[in-house]
Protein backbone atom coordinates (compact mmCIF):
# COMPACT_ATOMS: atom_id res chain seq x y z
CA UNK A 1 86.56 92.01 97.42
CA UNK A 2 87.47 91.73 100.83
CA UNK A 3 91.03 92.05 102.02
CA UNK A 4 92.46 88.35 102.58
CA UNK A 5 95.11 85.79 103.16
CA UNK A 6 96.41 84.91 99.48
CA UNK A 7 98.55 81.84 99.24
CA UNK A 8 100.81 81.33 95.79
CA UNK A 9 101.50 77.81 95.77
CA UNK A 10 103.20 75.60 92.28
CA UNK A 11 104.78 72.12 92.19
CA UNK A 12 107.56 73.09 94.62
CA UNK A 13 108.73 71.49 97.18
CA UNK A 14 107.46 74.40 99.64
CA UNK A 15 104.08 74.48 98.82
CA UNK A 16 103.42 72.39 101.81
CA UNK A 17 104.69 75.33 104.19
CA UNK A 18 102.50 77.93 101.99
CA UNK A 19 99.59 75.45 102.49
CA UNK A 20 99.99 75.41 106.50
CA UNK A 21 101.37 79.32 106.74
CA UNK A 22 98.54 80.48 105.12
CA UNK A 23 96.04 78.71 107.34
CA UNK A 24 97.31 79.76 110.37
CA UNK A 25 97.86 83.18 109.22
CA UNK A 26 93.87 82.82 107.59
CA UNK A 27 92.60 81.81 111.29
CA UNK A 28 94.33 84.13 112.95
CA UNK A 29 93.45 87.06 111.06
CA UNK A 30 90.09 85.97 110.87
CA UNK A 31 90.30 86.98 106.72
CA UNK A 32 89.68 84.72 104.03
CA UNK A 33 91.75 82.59 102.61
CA UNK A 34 92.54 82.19 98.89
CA UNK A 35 94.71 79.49 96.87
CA UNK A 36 96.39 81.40 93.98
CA UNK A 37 98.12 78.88 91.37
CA UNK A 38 99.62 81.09 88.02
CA UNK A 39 99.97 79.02 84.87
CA UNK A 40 103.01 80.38 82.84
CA UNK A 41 101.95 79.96 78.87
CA UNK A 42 104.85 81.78 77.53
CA UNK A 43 105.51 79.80 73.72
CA UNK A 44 107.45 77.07 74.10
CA UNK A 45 109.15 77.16 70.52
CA UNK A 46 109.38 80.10 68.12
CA UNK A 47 108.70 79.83 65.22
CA UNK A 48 111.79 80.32 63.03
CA UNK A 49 112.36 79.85 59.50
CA UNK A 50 112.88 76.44 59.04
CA UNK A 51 112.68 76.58 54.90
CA UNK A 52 116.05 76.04 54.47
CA UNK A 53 116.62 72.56 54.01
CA UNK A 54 112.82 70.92 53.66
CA UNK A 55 109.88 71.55 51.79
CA UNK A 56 107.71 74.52 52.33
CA UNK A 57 105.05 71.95 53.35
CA UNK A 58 107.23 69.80 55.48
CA UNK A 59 107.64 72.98 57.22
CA UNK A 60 104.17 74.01 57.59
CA UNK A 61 103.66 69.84 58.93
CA UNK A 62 105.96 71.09 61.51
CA UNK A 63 104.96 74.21 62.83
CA UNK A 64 101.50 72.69 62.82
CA UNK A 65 102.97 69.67 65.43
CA UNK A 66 104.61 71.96 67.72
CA UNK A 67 100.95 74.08 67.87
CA UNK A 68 99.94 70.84 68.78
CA UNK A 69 102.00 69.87 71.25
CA UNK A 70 102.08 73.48 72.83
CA UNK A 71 98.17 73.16 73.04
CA UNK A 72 98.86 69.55 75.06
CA UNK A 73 101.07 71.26 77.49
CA UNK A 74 98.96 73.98 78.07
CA UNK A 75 96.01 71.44 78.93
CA UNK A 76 98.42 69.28 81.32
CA UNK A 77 99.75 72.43 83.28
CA UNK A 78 96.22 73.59 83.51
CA UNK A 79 95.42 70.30 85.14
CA UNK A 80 98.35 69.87 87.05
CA UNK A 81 97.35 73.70 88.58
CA UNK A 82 93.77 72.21 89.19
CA UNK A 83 94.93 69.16 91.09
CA UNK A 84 97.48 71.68 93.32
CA UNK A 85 94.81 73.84 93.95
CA UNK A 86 92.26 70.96 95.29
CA UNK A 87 95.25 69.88 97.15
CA UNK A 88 96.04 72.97 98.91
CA UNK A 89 92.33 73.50 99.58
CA UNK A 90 91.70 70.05 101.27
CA UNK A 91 94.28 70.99 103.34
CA UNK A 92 93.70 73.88 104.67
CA UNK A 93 89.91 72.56 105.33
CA UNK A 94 91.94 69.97 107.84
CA UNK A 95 93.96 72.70 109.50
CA UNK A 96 90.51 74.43 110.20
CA UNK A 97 89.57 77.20 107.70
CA UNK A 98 86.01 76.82 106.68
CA UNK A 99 85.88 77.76 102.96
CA UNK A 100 89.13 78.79 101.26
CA UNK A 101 88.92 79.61 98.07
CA UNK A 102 90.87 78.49 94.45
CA UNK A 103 92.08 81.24 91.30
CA UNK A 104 93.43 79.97 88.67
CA UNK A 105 95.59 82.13 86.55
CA UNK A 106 97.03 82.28 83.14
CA UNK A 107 100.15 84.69 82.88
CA UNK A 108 103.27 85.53 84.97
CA UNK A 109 103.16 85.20 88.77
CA UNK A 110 104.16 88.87 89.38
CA UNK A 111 101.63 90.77 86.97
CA UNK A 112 99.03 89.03 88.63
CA UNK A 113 99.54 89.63 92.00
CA UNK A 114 100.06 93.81 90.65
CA UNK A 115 96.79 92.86 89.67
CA UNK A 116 95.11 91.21 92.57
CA UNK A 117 96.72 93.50 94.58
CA UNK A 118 93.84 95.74 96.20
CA UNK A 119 92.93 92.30 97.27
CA UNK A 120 95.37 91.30 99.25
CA UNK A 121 96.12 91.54 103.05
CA UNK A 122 98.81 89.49 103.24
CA UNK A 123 100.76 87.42 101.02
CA UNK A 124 102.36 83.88 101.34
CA UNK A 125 104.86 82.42 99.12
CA UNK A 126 107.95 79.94 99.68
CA UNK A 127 111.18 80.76 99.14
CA UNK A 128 111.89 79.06 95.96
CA UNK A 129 109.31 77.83 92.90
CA UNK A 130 109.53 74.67 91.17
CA UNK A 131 111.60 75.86 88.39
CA UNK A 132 114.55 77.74 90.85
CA UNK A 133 117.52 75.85 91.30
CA UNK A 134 117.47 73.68 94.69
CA UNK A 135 120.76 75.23 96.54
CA UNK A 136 120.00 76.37 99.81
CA UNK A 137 121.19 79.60 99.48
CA UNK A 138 119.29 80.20 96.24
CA UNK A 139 116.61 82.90 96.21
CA UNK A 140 113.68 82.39 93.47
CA UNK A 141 113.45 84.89 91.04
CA UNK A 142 110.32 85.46 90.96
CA UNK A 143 109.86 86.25 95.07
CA UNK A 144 112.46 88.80 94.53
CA UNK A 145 110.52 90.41 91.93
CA UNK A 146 107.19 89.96 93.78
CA UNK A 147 108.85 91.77 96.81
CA UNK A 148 110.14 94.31 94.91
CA UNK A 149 106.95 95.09 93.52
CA UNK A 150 104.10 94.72 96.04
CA UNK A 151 102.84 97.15 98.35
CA UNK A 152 101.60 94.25 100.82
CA UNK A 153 103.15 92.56 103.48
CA UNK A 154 104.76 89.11 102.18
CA UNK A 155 105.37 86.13 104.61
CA UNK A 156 108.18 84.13 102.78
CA UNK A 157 108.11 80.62 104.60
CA UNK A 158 110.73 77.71 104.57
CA UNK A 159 109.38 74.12 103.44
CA UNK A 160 108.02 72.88 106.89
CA UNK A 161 105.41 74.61 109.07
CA UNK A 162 106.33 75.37 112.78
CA UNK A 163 103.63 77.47 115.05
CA UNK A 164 105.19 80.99 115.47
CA UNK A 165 106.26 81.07 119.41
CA UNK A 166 108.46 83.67 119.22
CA UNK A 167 108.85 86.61 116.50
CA UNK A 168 111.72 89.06 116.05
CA UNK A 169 111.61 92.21 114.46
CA UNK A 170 114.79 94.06 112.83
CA UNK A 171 114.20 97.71 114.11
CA UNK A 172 116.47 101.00 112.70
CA UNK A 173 113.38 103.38 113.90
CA UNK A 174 112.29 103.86 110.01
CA UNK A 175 108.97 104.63 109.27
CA UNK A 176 108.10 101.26 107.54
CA UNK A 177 109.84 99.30 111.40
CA UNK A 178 107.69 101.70 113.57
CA UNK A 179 105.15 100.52 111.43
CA UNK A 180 106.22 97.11 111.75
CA UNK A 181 106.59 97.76 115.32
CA UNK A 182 102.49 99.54 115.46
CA UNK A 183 101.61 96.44 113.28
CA UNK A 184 103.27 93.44 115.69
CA UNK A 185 101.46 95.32 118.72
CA UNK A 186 97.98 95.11 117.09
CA UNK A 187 97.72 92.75 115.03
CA UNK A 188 95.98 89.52 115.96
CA UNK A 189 98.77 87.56 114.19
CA UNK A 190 100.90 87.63 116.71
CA UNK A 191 98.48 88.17 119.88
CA UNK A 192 100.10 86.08 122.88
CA UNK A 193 103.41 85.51 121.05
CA UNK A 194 106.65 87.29 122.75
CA UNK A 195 108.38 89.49 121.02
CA UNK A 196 111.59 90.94 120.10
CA UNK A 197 113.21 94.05 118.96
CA UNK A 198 116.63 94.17 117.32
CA UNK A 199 118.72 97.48 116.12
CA UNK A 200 121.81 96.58 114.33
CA UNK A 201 124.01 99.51 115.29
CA UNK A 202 126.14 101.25 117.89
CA UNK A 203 124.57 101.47 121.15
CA UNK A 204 123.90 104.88 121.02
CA UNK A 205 121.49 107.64 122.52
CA UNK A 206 119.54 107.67 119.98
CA UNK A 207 119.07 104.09 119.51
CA UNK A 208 118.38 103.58 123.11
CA UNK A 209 115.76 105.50 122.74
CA UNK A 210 114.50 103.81 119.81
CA UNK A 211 114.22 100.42 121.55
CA UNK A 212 112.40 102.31 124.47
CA UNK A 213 109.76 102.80 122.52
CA UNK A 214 109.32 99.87 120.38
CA UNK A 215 109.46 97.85 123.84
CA UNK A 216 107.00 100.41 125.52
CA UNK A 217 104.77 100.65 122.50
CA UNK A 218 104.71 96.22 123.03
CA UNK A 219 104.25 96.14 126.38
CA UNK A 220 101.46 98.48 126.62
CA UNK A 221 99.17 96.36 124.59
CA UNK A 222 99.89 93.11 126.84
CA UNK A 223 103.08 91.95 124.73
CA UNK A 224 105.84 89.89 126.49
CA UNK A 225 108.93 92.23 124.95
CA UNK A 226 112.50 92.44 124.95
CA UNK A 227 115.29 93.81 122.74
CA UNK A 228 118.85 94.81 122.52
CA UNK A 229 121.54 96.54 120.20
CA UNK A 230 124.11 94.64 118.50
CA UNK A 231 126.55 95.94 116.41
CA UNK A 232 128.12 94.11 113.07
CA UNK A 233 127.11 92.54 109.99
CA UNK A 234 123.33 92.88 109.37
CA UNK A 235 122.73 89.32 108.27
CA UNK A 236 124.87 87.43 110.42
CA UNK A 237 123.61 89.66 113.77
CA UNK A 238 120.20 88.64 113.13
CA UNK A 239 120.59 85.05 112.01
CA UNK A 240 123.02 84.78 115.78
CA UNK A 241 119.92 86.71 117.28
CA UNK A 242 117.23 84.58 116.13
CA UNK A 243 119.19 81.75 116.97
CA UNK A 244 120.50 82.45 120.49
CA UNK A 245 116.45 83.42 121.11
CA UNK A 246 114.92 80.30 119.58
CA UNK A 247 113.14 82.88 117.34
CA UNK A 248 111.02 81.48 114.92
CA UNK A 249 109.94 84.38 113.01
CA UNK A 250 111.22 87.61 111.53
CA UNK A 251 109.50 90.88 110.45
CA UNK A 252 111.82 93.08 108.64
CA UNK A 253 111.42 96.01 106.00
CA UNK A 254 111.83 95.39 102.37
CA UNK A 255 113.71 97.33 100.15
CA UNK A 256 113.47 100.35 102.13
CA UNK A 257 114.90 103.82 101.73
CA UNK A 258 115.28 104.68 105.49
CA UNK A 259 118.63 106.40 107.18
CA UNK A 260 119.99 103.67 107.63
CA UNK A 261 119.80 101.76 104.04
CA UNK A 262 122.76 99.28 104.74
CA UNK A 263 119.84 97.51 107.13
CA UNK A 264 117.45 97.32 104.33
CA UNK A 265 117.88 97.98 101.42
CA UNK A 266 119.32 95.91 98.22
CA UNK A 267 121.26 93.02 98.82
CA UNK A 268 121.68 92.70 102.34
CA UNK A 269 117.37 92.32 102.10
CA UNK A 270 118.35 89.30 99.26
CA UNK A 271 120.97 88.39 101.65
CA UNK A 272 118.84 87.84 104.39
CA UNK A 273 115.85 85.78 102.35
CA UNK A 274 118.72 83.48 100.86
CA UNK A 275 119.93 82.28 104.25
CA UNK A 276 116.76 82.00 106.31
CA UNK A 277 115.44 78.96 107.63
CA UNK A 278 112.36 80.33 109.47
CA UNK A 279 109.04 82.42 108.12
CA UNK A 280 110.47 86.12 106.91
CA UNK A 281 107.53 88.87 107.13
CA UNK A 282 108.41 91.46 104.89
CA UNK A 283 106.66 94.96 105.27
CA UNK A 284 106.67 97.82 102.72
């Protein structure tokens, strides 16, 4: 199957954002875009030995309801996932992409990305499902264990859709951010849009030199580019950054093992998804 846009949406209250995200990241690309809802049929009741104090066929009147009412809430979340997925197409149709598709899944969201892997080019999920608790600083379960385990790039978007203007990208001079930095110059996702490179770190030498050439390697493809080194806390340098900047997305690497694994690696990469209010892009 052809490499394309896939889109995890559920009855959260970011789905919206994943709807809109995924279109504009769909049109710009030029790539397909598909609607991936994941229906989670884990039992709802085990069935433990309820002998004790009934009748053997009391409790076999029992186990035979809650089959029963298992099978009804199967059917309803299977519906439910229908209805989302017609949703989400409808509205991507109005925001301009011709034929996006629908998948319907049974299973857990993360084993069936592993599996739809080969067939993704880029992934987009909000930052929370439906079942994550609503703090702002919470970070869904399951998109931790999604980034931990895909080999694709993941957009993780906030609730509300806002046309990228200006991107940022955190830059230690890692393979996976010159990369990032190689990706950001070519891609069409980000053709016309400024950019901006960030190294968290001493001004040194060797990051000066860094920056050169994540700033050359921009400008020589027609990007507007500009950067700078800040030292201090990871998080809070590129949250000030990206607000001073009016950035209004970030490309960062995720979970990486570079020389500089305070940047990116662990829970300053958590850290970093929890507090964001604008579209993350996380490479691997």
């Amino acid at each position: 199957m052809t490499e394309q846009v896939m889109a995890a949406i559920d009855g959260s209250q970011f789905s919206e954002g994943v709807c809109d995200y995924a279109a504009w990241a769909s049109l710009a690309l030029g790539a397909p875009l598909t609607f991936l809802h994941v229906v989670d049929n884990h039992p709802q009741t085990a069935e433990a030995d309820l002998s004790g104090n009934i009748g053997l066929g009391s409790r076999e009147h029992l186990l035979e309801e809650l089959s029963h009412l298992d099978e009804q809430r199967a059917k309803v979340a299977q519906e439910q996932g229908r209805l989302m997925l017609q949703a989400a197409r409808e509205r991507a149709i109005e925001d301009g992409v011709a034929e996006p598709a629908t998948r319907q899944r049974n299973g857990t969201l993360v084993e069936t990305l592993a599996e739809l892997e080969d067939d993704i080019r880029l992934l987009v999920v909000g930052k929370r499902g439906e079942t994550a608790h609503q703090a702002s600083e919470h970070l869904g379960s399951n998109l931790e264990r999604v980034v931990r385990s895909l080999h694709r790039p993941i957009l993780m978007v906030p609730e509300g859709f806002q046309r990228p203007e200006k991107v940022m990208i955190a830059f230690d001079g890692s393979k996976t951010t010159r990369k990032g930095v190689e990706m950001l110059a070519s891609s069409p996702l980000f053709k016309g849009i400024p950019c901006h490179v960030l190294i968290v770190g001493a001004d040194t030498g060797d990051n000066r030199s860094q920056l050169d050439w994540a700033l050359a390697t921009l400008r020589e493809v027609g990007h507007e580019a500009e950067g700078a080194i800040r030292a201090g806390e990871v998080e809070e340098t590129l949250r000030a950054y990206s607000e001073e900047h009016a950035i209004n997305l970030v490309v960062m690497g995720a979970y990486g093992h570079s020389r500089i694994r305070h940047l990116l690696l662990g829970s300053t990469t958590t850290t970093v998804l929890r507090r964001a209010s604008i579209p993350v892009l996380l490479l691997r």
